[in-house]
C-alpha atoms as a PDB file:
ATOM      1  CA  UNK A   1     -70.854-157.695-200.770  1.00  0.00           C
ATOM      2  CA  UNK A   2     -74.687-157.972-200.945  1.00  0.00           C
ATOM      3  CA  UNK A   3     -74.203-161.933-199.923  1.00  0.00           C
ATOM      4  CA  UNK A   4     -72.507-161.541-196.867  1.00  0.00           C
ATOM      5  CA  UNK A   5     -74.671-158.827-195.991  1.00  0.00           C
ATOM      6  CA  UNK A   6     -77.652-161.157-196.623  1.00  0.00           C
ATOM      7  CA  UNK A   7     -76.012-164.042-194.891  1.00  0.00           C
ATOM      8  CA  UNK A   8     -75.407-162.220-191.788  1.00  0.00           C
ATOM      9  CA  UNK A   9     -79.107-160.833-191.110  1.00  0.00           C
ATOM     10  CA  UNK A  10     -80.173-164.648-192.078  1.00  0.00           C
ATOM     11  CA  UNK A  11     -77.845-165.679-189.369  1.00  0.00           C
ATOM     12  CA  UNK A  12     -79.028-162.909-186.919  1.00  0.00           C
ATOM     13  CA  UNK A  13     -82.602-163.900-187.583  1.00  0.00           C
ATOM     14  CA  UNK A  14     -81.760-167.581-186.682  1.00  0.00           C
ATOM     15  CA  UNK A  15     -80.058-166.435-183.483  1.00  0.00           C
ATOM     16  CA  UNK A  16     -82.818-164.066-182.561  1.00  0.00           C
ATOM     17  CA  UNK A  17     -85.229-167.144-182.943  1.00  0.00           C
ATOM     18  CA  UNK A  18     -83.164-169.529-180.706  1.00  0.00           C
ATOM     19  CA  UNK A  19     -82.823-166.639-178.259  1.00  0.00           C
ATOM     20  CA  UNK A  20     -86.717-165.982-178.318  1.00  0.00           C
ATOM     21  CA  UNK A  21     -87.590-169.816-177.738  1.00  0.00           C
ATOM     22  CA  UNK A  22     -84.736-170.297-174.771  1.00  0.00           C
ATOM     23  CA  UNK A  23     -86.317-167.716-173.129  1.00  0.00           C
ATOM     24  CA  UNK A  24     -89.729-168.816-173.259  1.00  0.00           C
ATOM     25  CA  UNK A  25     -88.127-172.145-172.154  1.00  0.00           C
ATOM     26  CA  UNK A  26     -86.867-170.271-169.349  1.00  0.00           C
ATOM     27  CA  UNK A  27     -90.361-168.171-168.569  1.00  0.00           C
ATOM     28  CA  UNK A  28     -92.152-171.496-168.980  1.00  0.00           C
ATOM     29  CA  UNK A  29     -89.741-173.219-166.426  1.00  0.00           C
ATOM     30  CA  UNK A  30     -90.202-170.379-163.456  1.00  0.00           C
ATOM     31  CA  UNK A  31     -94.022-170.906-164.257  1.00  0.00           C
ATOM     32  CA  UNK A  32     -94.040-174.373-163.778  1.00  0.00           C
ATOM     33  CA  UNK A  33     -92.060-174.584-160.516  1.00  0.00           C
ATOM     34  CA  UNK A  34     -93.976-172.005-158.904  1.00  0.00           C
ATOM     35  CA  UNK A  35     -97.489-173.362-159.600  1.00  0.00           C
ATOM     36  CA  UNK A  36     -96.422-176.485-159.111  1.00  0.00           C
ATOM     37  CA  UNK A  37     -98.106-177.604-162.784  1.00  0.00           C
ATOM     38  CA  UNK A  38     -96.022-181.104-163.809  1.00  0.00           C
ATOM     39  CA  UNK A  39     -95.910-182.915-160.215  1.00  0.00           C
ATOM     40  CA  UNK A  40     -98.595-185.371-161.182  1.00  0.00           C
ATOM     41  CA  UNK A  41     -96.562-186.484-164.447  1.00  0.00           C
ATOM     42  CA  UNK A  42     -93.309-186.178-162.939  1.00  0.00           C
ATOM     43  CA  UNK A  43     -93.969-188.148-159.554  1.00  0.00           C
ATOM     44  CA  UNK A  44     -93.140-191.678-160.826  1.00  0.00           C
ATOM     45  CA  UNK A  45     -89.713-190.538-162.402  1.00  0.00           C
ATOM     46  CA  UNK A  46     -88.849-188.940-159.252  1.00  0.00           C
ATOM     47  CA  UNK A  47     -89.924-191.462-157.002  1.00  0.00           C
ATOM     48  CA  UNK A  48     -87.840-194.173-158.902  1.00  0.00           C
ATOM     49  CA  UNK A  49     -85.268-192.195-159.862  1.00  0.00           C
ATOM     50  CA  UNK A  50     -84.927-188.957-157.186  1.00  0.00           C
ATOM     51  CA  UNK A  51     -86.724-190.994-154.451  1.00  0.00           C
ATOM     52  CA  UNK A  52     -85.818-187.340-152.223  1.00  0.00           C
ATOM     53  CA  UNK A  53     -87.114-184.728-154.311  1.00  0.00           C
ATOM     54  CA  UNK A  54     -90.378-187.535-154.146  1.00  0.00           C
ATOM     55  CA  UNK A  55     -89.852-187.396-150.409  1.00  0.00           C
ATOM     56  CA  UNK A  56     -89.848-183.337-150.476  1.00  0.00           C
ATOM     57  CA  UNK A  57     -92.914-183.292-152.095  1.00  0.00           C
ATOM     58  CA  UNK A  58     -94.958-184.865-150.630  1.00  0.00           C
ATOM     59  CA  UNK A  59     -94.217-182.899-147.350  1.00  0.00           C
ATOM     60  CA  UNK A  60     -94.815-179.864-148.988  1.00  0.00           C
ATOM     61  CA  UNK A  61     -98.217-181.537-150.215  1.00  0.00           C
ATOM     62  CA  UNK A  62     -99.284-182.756-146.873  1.00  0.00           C
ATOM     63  CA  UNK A  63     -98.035-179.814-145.196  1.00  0.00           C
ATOM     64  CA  UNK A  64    -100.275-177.512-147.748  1.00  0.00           C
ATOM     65  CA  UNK A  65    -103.363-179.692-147.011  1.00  0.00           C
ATOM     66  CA  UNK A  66    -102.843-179.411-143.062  1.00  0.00           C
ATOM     67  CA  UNK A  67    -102.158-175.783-143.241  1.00  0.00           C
ATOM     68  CA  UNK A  68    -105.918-173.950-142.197  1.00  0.00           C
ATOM     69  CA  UNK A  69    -105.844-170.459-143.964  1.00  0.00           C
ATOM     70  CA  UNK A  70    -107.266-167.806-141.346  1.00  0.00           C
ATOM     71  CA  UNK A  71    -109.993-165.864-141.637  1.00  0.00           C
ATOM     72  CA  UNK A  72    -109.209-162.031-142.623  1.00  0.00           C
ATOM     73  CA  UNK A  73    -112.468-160.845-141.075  1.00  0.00           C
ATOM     74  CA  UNK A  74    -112.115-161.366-137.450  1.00  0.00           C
ATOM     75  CA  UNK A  75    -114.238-164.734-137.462  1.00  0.00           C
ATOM     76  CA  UNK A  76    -113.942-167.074-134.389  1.00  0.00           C
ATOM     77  CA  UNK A  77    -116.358-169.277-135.532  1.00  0.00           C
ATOM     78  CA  UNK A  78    -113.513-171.788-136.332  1.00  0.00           C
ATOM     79  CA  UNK A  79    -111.409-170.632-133.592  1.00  0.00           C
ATOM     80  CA  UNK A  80    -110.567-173.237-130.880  1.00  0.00           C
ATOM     81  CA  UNK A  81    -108.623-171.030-128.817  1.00  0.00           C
ATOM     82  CA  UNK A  82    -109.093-171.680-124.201  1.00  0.00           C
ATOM     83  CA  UNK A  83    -111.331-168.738-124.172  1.00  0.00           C
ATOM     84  CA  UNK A  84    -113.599-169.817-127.149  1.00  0.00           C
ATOM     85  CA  UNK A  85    -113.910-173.978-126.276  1.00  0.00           C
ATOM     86  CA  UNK A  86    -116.582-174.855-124.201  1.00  0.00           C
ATOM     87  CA  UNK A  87    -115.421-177.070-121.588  1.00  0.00           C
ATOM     88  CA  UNK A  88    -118.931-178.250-119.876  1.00  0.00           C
END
């Protein structure tokens, strides 16, 4: 009676362990895709081998890079709205 009892915490421990590690897997994954962390070693497989999610991207890339964040304060310094350009 003792062995079984002893063989099934063993084989709860083992199944709490593969549990614990799938979900780090999992917590690891959503960190990764949402910080972007991996593109730099992943770009050659996808652009041989997903040649869209390549495509994808790099639009989201060059989008981020064109995209000019706006200042909370109320600063026009940067500001090339009709009223603000000079046009002498």
């Amino acid at each position: 009676m003792l062995r079984r009892v002893a063989e099934f915490q063993a084989f709860l421990i083992i199944a709490a362990g593969l549990v614990a590690i799938l979900g780090a897997f999992v917590l690891l994954a959503r960190r990764v895709r949402r910080t972007g962390v991996g593109g730099g070693i992943m770009g050659p497989i996808d652009e041989i081998y997903r040649p869209a999610a390549h495509y994808v991207r790099q639009q989201t890339q060059a989008h981020g890079e064109r995209t000019v964040p706006r200042s909370a304060t109320g600063d026009r310094s940067g500001d090339t709205s009709a009223e603000s350009v000079d046009r002498t």
